[in-house]
C-alpha atoms as a PDB file:
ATOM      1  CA  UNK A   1      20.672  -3.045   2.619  1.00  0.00           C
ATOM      2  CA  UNK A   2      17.780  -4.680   0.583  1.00  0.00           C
ATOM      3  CA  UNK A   3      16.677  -3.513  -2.335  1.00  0.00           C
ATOM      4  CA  UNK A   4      13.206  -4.860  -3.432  1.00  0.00           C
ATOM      5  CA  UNK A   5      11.586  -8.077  -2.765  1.00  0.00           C
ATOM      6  CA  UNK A   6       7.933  -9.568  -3.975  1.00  0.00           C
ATOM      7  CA  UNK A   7       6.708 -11.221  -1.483  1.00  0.00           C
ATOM      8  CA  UNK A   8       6.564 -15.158  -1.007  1.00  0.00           C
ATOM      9  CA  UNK A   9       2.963 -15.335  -0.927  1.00  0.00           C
ATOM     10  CA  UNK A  10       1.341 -16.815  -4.533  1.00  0.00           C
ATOM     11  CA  UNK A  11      -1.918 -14.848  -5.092  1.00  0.00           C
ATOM     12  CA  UNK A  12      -4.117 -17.143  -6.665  1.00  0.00           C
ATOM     13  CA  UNK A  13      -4.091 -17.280 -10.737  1.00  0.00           C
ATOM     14  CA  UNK A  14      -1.959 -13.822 -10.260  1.00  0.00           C
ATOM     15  CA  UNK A  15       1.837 -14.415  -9.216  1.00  0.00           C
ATOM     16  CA  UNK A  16       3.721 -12.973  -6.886  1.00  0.00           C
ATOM     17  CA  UNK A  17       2.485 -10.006  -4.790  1.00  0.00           C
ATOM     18  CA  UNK A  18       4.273  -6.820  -6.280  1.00  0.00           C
ATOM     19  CA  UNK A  19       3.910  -3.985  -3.210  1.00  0.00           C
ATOM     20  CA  UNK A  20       6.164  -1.648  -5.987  1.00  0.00           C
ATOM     21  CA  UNK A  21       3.806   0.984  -6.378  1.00  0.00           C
ATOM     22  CA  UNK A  22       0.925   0.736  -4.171  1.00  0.00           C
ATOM     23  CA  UNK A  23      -2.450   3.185  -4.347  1.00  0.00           C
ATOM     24  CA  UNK A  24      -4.416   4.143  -1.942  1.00  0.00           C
ATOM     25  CA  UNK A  25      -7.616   5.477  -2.629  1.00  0.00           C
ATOM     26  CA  UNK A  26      -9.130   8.792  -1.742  1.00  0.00           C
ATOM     27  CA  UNK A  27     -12.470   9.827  -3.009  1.00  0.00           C
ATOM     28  CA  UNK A  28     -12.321  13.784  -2.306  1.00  0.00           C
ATOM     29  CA  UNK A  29      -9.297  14.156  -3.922  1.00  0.00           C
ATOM     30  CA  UNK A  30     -10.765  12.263  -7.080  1.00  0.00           C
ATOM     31  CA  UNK A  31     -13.167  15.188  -6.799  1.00  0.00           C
ATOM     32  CA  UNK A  32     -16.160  14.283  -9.928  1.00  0.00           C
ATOM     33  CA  UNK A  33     -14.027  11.600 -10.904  1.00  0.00           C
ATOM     34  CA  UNK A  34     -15.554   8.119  -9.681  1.00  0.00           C
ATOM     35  CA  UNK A  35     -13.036   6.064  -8.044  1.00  0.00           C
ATOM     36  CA  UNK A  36     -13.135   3.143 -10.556  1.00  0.00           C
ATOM     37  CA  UNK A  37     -11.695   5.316 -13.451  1.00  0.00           C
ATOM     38  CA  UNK A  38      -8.728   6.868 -11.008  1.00  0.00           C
ATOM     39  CA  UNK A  39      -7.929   3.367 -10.477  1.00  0.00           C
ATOM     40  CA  UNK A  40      -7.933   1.815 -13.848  1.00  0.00           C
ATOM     41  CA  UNK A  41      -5.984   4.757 -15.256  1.00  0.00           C
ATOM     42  CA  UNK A  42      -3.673   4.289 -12.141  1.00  0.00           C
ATOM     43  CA  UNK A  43      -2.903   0.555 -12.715  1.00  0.00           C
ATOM     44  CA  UNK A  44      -2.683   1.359 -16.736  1.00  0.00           C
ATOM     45  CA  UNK A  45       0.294   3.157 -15.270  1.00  0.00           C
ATOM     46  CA  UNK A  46       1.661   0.906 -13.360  1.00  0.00           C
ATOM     47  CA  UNK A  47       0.209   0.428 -10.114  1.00  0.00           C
ATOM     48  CA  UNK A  48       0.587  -2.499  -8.890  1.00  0.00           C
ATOM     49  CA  UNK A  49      -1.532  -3.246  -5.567  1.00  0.00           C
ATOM     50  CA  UNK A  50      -4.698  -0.982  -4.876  1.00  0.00           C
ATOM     51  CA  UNK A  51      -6.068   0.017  -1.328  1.00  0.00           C
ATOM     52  CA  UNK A  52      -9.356   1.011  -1.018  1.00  0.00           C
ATOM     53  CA  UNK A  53      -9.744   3.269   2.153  1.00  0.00           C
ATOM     54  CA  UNK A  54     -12.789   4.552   3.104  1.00  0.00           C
ATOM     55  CA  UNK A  55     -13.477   6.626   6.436  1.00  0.00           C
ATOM     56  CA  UNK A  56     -16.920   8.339   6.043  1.00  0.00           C
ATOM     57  CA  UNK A  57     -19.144   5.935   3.908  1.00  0.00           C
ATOM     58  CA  UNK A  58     -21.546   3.135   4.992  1.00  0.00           C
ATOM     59  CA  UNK A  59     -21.093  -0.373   5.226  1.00  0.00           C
ATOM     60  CA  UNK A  60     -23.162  -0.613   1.886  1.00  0.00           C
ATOM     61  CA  UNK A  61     -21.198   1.667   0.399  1.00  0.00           C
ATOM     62  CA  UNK A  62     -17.998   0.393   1.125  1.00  0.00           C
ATOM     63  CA  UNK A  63     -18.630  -2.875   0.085  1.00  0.00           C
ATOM     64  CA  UNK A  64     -20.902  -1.937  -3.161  1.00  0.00           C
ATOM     65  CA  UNK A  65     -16.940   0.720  -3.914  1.00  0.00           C
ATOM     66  CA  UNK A  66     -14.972  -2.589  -2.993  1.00  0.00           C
ATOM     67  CA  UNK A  67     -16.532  -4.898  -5.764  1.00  0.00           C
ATOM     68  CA  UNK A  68     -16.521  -2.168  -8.131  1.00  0.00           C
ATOM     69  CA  UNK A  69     -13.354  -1.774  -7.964  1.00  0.00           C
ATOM     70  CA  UNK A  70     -12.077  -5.254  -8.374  1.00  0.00           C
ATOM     71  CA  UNK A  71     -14.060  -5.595 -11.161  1.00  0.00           C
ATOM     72  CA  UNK A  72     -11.951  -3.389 -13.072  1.00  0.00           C
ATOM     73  CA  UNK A  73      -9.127  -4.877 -11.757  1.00  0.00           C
ATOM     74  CA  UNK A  74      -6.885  -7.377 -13.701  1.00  0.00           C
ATOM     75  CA  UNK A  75      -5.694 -10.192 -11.309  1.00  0.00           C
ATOM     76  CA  UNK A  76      -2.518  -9.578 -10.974  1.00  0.00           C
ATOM     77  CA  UNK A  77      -3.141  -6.501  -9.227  1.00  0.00           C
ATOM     78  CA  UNK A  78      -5.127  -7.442  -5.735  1.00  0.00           C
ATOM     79  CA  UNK A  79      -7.660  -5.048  -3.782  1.00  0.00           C
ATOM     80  CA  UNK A  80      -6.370  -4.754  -0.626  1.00  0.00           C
ATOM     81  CA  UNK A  81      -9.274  -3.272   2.245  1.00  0.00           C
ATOM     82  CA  UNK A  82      -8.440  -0.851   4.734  1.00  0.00           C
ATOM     83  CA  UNK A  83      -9.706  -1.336   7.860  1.00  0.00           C
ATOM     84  CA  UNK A  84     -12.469  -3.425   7.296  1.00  0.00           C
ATOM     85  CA  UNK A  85     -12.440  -7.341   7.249  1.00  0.00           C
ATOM     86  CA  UNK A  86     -16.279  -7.832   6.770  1.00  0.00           C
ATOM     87  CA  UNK A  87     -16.365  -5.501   3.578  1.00  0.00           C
ATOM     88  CA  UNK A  88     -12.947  -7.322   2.093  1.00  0.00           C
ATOM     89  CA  UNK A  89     -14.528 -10.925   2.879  1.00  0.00           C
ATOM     90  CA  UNK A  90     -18.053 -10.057   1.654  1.00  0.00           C
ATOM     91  CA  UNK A  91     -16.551  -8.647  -1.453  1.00  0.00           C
ATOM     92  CA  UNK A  92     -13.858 -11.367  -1.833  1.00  0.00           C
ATOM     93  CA  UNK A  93     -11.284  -8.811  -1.685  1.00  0.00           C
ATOM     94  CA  UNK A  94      -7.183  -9.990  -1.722  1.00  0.00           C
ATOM     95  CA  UNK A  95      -6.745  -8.644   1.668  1.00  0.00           C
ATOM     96  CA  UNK A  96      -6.767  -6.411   4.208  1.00  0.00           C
ATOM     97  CA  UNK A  97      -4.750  -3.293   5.683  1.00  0.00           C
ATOM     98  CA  UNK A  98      -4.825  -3.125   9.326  1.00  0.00           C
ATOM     99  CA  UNK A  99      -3.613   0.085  11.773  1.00  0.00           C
ATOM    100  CA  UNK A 100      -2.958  -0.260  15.239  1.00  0.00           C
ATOM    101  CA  UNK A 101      -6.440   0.394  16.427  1.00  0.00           C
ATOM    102  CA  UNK A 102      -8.134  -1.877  13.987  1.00  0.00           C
ATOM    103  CA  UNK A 103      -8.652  -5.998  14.869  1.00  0.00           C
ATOM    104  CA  UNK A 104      -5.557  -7.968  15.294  1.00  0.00           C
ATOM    105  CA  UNK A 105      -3.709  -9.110  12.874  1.00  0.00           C
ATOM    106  CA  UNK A 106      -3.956 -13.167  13.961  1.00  0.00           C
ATOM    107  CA  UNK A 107      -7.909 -12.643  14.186  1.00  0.00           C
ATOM    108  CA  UNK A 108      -7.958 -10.651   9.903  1.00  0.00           C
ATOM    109  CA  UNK A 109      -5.664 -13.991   9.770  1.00  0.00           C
ATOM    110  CA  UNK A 110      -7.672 -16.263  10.641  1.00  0.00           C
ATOM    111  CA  UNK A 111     -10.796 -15.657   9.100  1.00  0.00           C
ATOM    112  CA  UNK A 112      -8.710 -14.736   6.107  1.00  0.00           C
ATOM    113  CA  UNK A 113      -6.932 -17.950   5.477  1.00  0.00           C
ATOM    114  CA  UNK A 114      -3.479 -18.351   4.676  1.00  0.00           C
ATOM    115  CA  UNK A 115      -3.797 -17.076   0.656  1.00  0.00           C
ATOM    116  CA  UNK A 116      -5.183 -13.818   2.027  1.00  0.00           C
ATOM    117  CA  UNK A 117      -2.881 -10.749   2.273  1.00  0.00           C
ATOM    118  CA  UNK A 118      -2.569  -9.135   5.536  1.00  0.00           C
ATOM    119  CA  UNK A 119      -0.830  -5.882   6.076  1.00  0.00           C
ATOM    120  CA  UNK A 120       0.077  -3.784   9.045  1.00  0.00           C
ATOM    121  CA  UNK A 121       0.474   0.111   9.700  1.00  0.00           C
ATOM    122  CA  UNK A 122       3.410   0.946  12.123  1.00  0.00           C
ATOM    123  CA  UNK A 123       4.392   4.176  13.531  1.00  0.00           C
ATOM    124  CA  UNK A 124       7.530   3.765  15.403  1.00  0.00           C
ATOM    125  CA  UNK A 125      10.559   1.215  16.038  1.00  0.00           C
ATOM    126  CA  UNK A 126       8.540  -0.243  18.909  1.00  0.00           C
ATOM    127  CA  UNK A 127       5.094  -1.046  17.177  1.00  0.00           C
ATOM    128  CA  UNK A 128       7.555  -2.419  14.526  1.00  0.00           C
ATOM    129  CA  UNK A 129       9.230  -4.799  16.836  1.00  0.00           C
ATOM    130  CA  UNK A 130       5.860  -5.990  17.787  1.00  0.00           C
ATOM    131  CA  UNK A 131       4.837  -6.725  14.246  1.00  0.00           C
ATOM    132  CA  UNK A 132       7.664  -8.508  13.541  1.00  0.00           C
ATOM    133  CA  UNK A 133       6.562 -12.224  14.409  1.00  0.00           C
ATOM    134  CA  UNK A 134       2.646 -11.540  13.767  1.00  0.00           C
ATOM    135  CA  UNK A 135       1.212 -13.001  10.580  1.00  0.00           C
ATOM    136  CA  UNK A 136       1.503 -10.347   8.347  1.00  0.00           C
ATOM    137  CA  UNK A 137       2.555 -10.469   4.838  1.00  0.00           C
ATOM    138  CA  UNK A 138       3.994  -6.109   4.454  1.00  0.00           C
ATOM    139  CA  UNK A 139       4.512  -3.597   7.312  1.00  0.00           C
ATOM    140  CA  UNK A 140       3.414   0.023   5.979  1.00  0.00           C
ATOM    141  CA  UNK A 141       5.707   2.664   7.472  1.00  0.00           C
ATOM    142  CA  UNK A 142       3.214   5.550   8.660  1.00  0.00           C
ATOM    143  CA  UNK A 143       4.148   8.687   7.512  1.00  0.00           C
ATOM    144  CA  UNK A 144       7.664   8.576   6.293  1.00  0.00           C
ATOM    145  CA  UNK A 145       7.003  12.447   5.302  1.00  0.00           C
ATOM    146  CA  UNK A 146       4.297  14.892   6.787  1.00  0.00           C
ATOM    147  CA  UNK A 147       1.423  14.097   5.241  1.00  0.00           C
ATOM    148  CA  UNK A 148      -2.101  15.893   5.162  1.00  0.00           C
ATOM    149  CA  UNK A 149      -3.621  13.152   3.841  1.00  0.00           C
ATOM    150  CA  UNK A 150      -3.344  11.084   7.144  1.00  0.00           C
ATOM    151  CA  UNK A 151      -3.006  13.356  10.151  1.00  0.00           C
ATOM    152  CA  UNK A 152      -3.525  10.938  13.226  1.00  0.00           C
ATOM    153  CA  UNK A 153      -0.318   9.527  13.503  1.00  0.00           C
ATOM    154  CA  UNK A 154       3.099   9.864  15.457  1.00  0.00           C
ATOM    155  CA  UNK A 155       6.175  11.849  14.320  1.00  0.00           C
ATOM    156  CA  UNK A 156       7.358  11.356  10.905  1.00  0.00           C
ATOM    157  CA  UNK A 157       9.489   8.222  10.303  1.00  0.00           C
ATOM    158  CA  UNK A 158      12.174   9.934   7.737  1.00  0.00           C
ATOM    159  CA  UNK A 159      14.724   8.482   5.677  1.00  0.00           C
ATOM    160  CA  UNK A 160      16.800   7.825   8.665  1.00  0.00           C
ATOM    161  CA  UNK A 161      13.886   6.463  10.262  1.00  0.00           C
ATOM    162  CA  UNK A 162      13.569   4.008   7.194  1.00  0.00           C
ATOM    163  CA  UNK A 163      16.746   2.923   6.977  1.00  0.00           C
ATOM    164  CA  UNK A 164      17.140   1.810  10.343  1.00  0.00           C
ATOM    165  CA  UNK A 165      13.685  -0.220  10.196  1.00  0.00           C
ATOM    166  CA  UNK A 166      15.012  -1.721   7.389  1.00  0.00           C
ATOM    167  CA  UNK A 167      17.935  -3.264   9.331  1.00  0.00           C
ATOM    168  CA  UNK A 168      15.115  -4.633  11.754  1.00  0.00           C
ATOM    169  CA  UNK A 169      13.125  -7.013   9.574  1.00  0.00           C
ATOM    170  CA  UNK A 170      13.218  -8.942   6.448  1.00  0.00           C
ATOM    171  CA  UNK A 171       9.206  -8.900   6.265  1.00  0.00           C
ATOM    172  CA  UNK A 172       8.854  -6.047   2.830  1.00  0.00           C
ATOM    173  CA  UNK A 173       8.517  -2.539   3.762  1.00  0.00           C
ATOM    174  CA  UNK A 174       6.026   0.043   2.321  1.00  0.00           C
ATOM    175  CA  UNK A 175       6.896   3.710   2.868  1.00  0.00           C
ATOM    176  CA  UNK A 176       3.467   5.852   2.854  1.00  0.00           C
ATOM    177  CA  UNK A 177       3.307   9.613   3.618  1.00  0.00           C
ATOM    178  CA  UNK A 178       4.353  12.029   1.609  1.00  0.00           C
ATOM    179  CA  UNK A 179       5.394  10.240  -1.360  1.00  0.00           C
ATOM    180  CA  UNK A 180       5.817  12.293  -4.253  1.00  0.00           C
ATOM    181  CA  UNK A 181       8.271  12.129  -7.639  1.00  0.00           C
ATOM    182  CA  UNK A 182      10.472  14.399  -5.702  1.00  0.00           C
ATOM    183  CA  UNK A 183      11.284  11.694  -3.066  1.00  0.00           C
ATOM    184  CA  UNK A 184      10.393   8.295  -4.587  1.00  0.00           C
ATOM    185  CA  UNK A 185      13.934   7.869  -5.371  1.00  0.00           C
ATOM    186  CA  UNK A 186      15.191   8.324  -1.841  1.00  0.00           C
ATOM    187  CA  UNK A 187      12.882   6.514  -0.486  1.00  0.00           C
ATOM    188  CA  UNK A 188      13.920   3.203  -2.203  1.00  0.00           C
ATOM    189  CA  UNK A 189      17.038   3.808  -1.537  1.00  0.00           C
ATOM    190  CA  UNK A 190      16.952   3.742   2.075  1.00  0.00           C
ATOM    191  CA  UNK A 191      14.958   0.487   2.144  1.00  0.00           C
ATOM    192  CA  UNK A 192      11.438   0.637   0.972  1.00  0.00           C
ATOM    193  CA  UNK A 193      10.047  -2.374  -0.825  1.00  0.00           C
ATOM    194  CA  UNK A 194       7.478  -0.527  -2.344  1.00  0.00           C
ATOM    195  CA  UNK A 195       5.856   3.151  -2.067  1.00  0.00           C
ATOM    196  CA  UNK A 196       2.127   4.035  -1.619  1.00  0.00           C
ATOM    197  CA  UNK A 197       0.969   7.337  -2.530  1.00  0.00           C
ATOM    198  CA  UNK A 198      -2.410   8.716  -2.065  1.00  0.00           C
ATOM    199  CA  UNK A 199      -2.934  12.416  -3.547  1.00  0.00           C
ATOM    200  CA  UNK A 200       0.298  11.741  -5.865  1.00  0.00           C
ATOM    201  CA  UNK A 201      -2.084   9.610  -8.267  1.00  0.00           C
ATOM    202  CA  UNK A 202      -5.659  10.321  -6.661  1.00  0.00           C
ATOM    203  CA  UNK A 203      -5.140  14.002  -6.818  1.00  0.00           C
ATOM    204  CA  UNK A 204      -3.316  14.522 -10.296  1.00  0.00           C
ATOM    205  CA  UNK A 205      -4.643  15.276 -13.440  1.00  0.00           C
ATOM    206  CA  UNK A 206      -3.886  12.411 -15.126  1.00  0.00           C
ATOM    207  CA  UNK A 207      -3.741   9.456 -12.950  1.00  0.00           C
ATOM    208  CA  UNK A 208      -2.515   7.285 -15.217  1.00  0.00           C
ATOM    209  CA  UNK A 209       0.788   9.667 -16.336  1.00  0.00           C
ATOM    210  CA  UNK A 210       1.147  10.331 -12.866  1.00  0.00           C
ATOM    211  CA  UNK A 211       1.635   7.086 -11.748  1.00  0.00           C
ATOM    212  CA  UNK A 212       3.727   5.816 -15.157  1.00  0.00           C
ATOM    213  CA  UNK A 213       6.394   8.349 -13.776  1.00  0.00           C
ATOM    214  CA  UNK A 214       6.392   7.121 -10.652  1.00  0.00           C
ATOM    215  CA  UNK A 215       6.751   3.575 -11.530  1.00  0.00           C
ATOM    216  CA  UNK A 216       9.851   4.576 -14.013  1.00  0.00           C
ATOM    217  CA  UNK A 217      11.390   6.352 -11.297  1.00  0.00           C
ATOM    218  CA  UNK A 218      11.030   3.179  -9.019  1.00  0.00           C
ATOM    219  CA  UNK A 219      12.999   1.133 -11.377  1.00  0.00           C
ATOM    220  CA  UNK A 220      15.512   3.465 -12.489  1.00  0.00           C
ATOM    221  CA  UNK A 221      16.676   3.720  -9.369  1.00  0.00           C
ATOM    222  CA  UNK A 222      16.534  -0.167  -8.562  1.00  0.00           C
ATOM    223  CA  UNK A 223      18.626  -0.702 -11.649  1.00  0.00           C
ATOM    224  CA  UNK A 224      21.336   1.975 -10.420  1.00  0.00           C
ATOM    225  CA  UNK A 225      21.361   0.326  -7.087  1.00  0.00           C
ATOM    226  CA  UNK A 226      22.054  -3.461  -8.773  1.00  0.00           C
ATOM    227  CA  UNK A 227      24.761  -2.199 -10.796  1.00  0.00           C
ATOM    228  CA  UNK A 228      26.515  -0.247  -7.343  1.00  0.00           C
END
């Protein structure tokens, strides 16, 4: 079994993509807080990718949330877009996150280019054996744990779940749903490349503490595994 990979793709002027600890944005449970300062405390941290997901604003609004965020961003950390490839080209975002029901990943691809990263929601061991030859650069397991958070998905993938995905590809894994200090360790042992959490850092107190546990806990348990 693997146990954590960057992945081969150079972001420009940043290095190597690091999926390790992966945010994804949620604006109501930032509650008063603007989204800007949840992130920069988040990446202070030690977030290391951010995912801006928005479901109920305007196309304006996305896109004026998307540049404010990468503003504050350093460049080794990229802004990854959920759903939407005209907000992450018009803001000159580092990628985009794609589900099942969004565009294709060849078509975010092309218009993309090659430097762009491109990642894919799966939801069972057959969506995942379709994404295995597309041009993706991260498959995100969705929900490895019950989540309210994200409620229109299949059955929970589990550890078990994990695990056995993990035998199926090489392409880097990101476990979301669920994803709290009480699991995180777990959850890189049974494969995940890196873990995205939502209310974990968007909902606590102090984003920034919140996420610098989570982050130690990731590479405690990567340096027990290398020394097994």
């Amino acid at each position: 079994m693997t146990t954590t990979r960057k992945s081969d793709k150079l972001l420009p002027g940043a290095g190597f993509i690091d999926l390790s600890l992966y945010l994804v944005t949620d604006r109501r449970l930032a509650g008063d807080r603007p989204l800007t300062e949840v992130a920069r405390k988040a990446v202070a941290g030690g977030v290391t990718i951010v995912q801006l997901r928005e479901k109920e604003c305007s196309s304006r609004q996305y896109l004026e949330l998307a540049r404010s965020i990468k503003k504050i961003l350093p460049p080794e950390v990229p802004l990854i877009i959920n759903d939407r490839l005209d907000v992450a080209l018009a803001a000159q975002a580092d990628g985009v996150h794609l589900g099942q029901n969004d565009l294709p990943a060849e078509v975010a691809r092309k218009y993309l280019g090659s430097q762009a990263i491109v990642g894919l929601s799966v939801e069972n061991l057959e969506q995942l054996a379709q994404a295995i030859n597309l041009p993706v650069d991260y498959l995100a397991l969705s929900p490895v744990f019950a989540t309210p958070t994200k409620t229109d998905t299949g059955p929970a993938w589990g550890l078990e779940g994990l695990t056995r995905a993990r035998r199926m590809t090489a392409l880097p894994l990101v476990a979301i749903g669920g994803i709290n200090e009480s699991n995180a360790a777990e959850v890189i042992k049974a494969g995940a490349d890196g873990l995205a959490v939502v209310s974990a850092i968007c909902a606590a107190p102090d984003p920034e503490q919140a996420a610098r546990r989570l982050r130690r806990l990731i590479d405690e348990t990567r340096r027990t595994m290398k020394q097994r």
